[in-house]
Protein backbone atom coordinates (compact mmCIF):
# COMPACT_ATOMS: atom_id res chain seq x y z
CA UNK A 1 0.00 0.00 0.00
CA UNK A 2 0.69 3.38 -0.84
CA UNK A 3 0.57 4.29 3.03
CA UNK A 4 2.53 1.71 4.46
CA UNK A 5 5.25 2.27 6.59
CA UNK A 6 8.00 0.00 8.10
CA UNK A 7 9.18 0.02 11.99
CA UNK A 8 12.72 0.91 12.20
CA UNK A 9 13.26 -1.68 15.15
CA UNK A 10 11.19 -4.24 15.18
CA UNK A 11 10.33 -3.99 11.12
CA UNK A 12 6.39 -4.40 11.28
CA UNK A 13 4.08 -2.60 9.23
CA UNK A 14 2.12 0.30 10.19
CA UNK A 15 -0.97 0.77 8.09
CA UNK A 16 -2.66 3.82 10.57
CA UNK A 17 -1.39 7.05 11.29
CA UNK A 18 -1.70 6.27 15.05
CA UNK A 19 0.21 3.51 14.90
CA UNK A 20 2.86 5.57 13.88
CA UNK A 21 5.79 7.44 16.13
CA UNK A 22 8.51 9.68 15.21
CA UNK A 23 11.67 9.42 16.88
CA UNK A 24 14.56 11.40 15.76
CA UNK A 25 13.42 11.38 11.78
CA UNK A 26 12.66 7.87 12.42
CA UNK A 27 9.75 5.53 12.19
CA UNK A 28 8.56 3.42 15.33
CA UNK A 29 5.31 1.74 16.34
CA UNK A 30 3.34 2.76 19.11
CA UNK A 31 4.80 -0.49 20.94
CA UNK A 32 8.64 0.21 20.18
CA UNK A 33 8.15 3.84 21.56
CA UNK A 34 6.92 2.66 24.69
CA UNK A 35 9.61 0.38 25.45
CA UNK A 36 12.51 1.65 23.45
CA UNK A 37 12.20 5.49 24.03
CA UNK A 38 11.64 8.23 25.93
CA UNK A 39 11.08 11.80 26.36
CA UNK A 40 13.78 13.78 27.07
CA UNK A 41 12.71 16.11 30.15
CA UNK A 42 14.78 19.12 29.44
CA UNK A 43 13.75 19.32 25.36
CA UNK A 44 10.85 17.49 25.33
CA UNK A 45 12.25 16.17 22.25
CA UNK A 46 11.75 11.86 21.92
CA UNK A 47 14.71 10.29 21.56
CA UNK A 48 15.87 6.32 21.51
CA UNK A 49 17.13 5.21 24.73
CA UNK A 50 20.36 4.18 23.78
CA UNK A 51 21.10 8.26 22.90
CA UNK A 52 19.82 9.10 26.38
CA UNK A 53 21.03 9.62 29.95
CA UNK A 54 19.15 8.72 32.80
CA UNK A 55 19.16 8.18 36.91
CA UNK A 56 16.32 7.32 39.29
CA UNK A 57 15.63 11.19 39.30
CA UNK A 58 15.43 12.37 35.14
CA UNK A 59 16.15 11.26 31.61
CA UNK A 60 17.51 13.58 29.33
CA UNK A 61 18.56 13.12 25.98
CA UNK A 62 22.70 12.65 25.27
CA UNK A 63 22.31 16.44 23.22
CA UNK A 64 21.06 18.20 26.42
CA UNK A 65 23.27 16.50 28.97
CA UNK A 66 26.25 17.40 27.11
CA UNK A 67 25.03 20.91 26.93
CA UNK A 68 23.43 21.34 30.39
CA UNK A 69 23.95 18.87 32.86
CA UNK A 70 26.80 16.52 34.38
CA UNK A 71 27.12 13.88 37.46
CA UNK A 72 27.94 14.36 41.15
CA UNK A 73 31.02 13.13 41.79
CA UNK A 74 30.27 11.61 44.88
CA UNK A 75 26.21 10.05 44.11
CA UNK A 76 26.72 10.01 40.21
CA UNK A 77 23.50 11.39 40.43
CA UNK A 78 22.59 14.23 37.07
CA UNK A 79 22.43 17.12 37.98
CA UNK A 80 21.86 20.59 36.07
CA UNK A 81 24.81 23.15 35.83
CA UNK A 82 23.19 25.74 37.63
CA UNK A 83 22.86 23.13 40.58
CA UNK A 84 26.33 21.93 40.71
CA UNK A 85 28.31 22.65 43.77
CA UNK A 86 31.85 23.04 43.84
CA UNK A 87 34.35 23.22 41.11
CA UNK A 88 35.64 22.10 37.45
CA UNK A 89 37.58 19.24 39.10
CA UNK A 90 34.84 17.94 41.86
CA UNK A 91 31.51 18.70 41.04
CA UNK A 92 28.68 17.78 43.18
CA UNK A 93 25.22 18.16 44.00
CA UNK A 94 23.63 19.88 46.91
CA UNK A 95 23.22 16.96 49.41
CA UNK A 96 26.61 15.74 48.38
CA UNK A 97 28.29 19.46 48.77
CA UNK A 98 27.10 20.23 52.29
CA UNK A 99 28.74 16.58 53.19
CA UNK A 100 31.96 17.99 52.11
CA UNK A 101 33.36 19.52 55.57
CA UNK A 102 33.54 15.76 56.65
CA UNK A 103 36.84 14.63 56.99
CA UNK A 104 35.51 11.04 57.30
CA UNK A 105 33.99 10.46 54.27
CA UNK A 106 31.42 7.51 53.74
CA UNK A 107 32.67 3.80 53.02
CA UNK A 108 31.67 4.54 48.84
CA UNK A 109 33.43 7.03 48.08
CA UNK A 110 35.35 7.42 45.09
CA UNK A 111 36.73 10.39 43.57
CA UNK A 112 38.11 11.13 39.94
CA UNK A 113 41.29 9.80 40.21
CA UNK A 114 44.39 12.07 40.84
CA UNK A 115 47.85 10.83 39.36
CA UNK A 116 51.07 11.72 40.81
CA UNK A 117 54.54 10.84 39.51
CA UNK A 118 55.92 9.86 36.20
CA UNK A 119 55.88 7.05 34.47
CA UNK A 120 54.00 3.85 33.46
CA UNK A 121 53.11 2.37 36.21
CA UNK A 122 51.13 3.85 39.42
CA UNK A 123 50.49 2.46 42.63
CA UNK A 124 47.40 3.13 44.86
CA UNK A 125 47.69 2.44 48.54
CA UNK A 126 44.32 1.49 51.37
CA UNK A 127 45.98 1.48 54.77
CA UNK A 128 43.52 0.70 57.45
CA UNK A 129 43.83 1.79 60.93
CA UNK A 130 42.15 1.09 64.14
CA UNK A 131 41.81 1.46 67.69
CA UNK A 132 42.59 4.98 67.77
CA UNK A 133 38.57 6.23 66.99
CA UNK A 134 36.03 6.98 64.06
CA UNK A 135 37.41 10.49 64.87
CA UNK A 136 36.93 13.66 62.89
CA UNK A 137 39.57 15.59 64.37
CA UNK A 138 42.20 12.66 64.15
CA UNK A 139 41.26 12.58 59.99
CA UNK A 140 41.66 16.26 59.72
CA UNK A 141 45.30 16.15 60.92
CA UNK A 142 46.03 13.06 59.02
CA UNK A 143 44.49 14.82 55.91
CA UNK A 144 46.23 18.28 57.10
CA UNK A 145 49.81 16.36 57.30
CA UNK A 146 49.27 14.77 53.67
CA UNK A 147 47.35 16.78 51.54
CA UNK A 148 49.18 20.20 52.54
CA UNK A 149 50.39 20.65 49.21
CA UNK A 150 48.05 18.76 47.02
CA UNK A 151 45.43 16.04 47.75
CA UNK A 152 46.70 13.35 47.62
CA UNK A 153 44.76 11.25 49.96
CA UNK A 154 41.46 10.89 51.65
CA UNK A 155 39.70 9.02 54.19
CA UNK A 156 36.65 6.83 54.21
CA UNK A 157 34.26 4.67 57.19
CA UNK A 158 34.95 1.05 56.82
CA UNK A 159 32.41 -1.03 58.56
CA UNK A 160 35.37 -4.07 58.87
CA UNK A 161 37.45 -2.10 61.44
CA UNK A 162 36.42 -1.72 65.24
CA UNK A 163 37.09 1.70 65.97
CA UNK A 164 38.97 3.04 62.98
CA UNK A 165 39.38 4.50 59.38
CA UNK A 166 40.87 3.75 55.99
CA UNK A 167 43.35 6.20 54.23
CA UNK A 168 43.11 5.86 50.35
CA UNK A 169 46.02 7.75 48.48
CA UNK A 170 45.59 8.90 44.62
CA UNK A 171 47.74 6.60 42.08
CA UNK A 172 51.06 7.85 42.24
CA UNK A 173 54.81 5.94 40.81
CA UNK A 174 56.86 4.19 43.25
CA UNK A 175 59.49 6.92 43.42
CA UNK A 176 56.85 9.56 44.21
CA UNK A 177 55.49 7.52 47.05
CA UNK A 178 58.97 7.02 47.97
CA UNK A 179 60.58 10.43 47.85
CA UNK A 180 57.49 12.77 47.49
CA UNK A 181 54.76 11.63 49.84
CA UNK A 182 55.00 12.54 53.55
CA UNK A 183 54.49 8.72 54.79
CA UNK A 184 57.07 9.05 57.23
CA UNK A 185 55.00 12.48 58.98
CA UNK A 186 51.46 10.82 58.22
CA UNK A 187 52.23 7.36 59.81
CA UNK A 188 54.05 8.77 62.83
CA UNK A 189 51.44 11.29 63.06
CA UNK A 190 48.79 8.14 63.23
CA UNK A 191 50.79 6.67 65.79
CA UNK A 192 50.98 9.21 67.77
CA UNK A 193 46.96 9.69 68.19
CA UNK A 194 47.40 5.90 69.42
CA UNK A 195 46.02 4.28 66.39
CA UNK A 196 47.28 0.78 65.54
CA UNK A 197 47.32 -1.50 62.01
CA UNK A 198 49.98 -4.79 62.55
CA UNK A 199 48.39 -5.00 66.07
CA UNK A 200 45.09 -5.33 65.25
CA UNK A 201 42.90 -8.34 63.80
CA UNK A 202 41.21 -6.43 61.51
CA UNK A 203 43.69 -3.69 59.37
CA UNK A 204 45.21 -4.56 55.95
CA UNK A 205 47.47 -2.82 53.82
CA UNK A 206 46.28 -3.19 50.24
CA UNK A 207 48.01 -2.29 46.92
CA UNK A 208 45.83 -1.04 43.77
CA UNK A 209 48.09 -1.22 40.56
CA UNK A 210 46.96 -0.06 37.27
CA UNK A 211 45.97 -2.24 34.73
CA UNK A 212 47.73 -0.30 31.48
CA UNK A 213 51.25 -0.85 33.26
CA UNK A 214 50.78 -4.51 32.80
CA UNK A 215 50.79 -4.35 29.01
CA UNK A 216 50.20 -2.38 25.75
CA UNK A 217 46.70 -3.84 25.18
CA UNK A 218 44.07 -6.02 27.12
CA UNK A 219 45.60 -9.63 25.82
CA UNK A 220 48.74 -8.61 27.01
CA UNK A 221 47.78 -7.50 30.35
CA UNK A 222 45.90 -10.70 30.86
CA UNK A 223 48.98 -12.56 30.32
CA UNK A 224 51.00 -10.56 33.21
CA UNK A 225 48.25 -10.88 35.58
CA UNK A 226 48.26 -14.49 34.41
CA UNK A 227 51.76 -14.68 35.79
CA UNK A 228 50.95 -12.39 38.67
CA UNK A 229 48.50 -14.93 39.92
CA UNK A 230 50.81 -18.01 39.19
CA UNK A 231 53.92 -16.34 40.86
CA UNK A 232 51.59 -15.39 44.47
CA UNK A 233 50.25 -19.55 44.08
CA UNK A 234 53.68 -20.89 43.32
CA UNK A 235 55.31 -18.72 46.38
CA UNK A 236 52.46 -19.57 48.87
CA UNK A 237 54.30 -19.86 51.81
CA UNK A 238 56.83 -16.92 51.68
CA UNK A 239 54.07 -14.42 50.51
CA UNK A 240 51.90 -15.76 53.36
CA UNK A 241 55.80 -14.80 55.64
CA UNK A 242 56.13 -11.25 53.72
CA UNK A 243 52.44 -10.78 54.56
CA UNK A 244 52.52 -10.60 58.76
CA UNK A 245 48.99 -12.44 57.84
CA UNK A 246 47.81 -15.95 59.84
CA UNK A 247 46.56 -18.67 57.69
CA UNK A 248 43.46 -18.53 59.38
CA UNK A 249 43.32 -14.46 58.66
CA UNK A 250 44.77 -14.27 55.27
CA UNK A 251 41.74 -17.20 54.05
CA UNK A 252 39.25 -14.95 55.92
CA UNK A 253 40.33 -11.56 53.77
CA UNK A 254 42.69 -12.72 50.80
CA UNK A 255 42.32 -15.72 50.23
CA UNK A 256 44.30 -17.71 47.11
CA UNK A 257 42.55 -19.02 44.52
CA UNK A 258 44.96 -22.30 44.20
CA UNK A 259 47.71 -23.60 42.20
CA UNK A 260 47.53 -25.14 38.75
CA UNK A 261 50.35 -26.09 36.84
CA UNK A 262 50.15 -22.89 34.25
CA UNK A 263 49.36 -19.68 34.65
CA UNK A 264 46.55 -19.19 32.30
CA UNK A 265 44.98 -21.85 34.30
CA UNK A 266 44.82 -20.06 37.57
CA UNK A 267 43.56 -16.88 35.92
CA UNK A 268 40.73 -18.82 34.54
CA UNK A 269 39.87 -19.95 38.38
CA UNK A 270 40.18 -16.28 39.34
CA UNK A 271 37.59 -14.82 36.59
CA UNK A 272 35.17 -17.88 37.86
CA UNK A 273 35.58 -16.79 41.40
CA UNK A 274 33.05 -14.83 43.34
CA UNK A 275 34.09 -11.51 45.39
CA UNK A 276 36.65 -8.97 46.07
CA UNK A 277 38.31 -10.82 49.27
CA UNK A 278 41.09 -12.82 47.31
CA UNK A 279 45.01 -12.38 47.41
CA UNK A 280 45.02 -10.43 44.45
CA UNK A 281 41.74 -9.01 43.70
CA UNK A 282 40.39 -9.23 39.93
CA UNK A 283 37.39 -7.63 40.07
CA UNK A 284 38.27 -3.69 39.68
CA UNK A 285 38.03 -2.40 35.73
CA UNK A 286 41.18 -0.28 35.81
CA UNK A 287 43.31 -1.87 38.57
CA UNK A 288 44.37 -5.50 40.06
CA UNK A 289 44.23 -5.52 44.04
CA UNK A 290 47.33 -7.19 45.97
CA UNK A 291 45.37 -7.58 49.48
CA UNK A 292 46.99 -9.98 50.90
CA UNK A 293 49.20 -7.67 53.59
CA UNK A 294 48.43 -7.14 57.11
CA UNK A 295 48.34 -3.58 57.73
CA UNK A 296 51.45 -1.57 59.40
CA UNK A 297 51.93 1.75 60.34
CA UNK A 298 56.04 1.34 59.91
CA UNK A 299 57.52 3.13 56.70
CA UNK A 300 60.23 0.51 55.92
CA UNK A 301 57.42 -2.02 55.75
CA UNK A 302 54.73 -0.33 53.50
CA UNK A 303 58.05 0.83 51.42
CA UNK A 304 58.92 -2.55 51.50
CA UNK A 305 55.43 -3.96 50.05
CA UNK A 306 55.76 -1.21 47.18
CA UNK A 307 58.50 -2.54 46.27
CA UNK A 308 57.81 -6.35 46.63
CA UNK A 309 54.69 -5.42 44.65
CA UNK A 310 56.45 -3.62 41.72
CA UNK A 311 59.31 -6.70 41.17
CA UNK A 312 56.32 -9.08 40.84
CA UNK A 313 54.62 -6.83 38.00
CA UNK A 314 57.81 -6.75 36.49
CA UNK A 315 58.84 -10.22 36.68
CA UNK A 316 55.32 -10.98 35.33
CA UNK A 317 55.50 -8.47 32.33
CA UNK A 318 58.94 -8.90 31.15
CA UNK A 319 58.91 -13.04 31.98
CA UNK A 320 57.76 -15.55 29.42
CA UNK A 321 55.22 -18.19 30.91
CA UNK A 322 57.96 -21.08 31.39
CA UNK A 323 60.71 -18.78 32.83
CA UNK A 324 57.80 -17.61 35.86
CA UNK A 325 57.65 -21.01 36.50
CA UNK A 326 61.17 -21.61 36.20
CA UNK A 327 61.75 -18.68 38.83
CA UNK A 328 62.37 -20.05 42.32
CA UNK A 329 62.55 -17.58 45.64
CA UNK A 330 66.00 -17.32 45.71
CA UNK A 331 66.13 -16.52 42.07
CA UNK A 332 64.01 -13.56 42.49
CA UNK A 333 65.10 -12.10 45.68
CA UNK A 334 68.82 -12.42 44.41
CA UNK A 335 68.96 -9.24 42.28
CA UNK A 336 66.87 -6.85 44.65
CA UNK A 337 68.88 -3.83 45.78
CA UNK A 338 66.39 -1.65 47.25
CA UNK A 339 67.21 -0.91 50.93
CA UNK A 340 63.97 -1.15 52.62
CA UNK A 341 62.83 -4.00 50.82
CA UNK A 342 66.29 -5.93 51.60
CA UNK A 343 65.49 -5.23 55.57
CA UNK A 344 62.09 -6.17 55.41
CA UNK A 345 63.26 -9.55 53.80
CA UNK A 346 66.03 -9.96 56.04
CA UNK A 347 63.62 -9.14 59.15
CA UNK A 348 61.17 -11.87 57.35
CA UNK A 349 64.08 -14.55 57.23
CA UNK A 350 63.38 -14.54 53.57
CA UNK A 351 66.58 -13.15 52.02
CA UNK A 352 69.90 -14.59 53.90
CA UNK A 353 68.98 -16.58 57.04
CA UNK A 354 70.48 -14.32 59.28
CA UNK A 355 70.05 -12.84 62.67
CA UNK A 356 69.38 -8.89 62.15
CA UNK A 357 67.40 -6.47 64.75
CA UNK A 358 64.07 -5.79 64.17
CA UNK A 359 61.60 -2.74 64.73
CA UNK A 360 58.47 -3.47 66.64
CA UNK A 361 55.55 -3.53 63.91
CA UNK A 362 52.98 -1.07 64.84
């Protein structure tokens, strides 16, 4: 028929006029419209779903978000720009904004991510601490101490911990954690106001390291964490040493996911398994989690675990899949040269067997 018309999703015919929707220049039936569009409520222009943006709150079409609106930083919620609170670099909305003056921030929060440092790889660091109080004033002179010059940390609830906090840094290179960041000011500091990490049941020290260090595209980066996951398994016993953890405590937050005989093998085990509370933690988009470490509120250690932590990336990245598995302990501790980590390996009777003194972990 002359009149006929054709249904740009589904393809059925429309013989009536009021059968008939238009969507962007397009041709829908009345069915389509209902379930694969919507009205955008700043325009009032239809539009297909997959070209609009929508929370709990409003749908707007992808042409007047980009023109008028953006997300809280905090809620994600959309909000218009002549509701946003703050600035360029943290927008949020109102509820969001007046929650700002809390040093303490809630157990989800995530900011855009800050990098500090050059180079290719970054390292991210969670250091719980307890016992000293769910304190305001204690996180604004941690956060005064660290982010004095820029922000590089902040803190967050965590419902694990008795009486404590978390301190999450921004991804920064070994060498600026190292030589830039006041760790040596913000742990004493923490000390100080009596809080405790290695003396605690419930504080680990956990590692974030960015995927696009482990390789130039996502194949590649499979393969290191491949022999990331093989190298932990294969070492059991003196990661489980270098991690201050119990058997009984490391199962409970970091559990391993078991050896098989090749790498590929193990990461297949680790993409089936369910949760975030495994050795090395798969389930971020942008980062692998080492969580395996007890917490500690001594410098040589957490430099230590930076350390220990960037030789396995590397040995994993630059090492074929037979010569990881060819790589025994000794093998791999026997060219490390970095002071702290040397110590820490000494202290852990995993370097040279010798008798050396050893700080009290805190």
């Amino acid at each position: 028929m002359e009149n006929e018309r054709i249904c740009v999703l589904c393809e059925c015919t429309l013989e009536n006029d009021d059968d008939c929707v238009e969507v962007e220049d397009s041709i829908v039936c009345s069915d389509c419209s209902c379930e694969e569009c919507t009205v955008c409520q700043c325009c009032g222009r239809r539009v297909f779903n997959v070209n609009a943006t929508a929370d709990e709150h409003i749908c707007v079409c992808d042409s007047c978000y980009e023109r008028c609106y953006t997300r809280c930083e905090q809620c994600s919620r959309i909000i218009h720009s002549d509701d946003v609170y703050g600035d360029e670099d943290e927008e949020y909305c109102a509820d969001c904004y007046s929650r700002q003056n809390q040093a303490i921030r809630e157990y989800g929060y995530k900011p855009r991510p800050v990098f500090y440092g050059s180079g290719s790889r970054f390292f991210g660091v969670e250091l719980e601490i307890d016992y000293g109080g769910r304190d305001e004033d204690n996180a604004e002179a941690l956060l005064e101490i660290a982010n004095r010059h820029h922000k590089h940390i902040y803190i967050k609830s965590d419902g694990s911990l008795d009486d404590g906090m978390e301190i999450v840094t921004h991804p920064m290179s070994l060498v600026y954690h190292l030589e830039e960041f006041p760790w040596e000011d913000l742990l004493h500091q923490a000390v100080h106001m009596e809080y405790r990490s290695h003396q605690t049941s419930t504080c680990g020290l956990h590692i974030h390291v960015d995927r696009t260090s482990l390789g130039t595209n996502q194949a590649i980066q499979e393969e290191t964490i491949s022999r990331i996951l093989y190298f932990v398994e294969a070492h059991w016993n003196e990661m489980l040493r270098f991690s201050r953890r119990s058997e009984a405590n490391m199962n409970r937050w970091a559990a391993r996911y078991g050896y098989e005989h090749q790498p590929k093998a193990i990461l297949d085990k680790a993409k089936s398994a369910y949760g975030r509370y495994t050795a090395v933690n798969l389930c971020n988009e942008h980062t692998i989690e080492f969580r395996m470490f007890r917490g500690t509120l001594r410098r040589n250690t957490l430099f230590a675990t930076l350390q220990l932590v960037e030789h396995i990336c590397n040995a994993a990245l630059y090492l074929s899949d037979e010569e990881i598995k060819g790589l025994s302990w000794s093998d791999f501790v026997l060219h490390i040269n970095e002071t702290e980590l040397i110590q820490y390996l000494k202290e852990r009777r995993l370097y040279i067997n010798e008798e050396i003194k050893t700080e009290e972990e805190l």
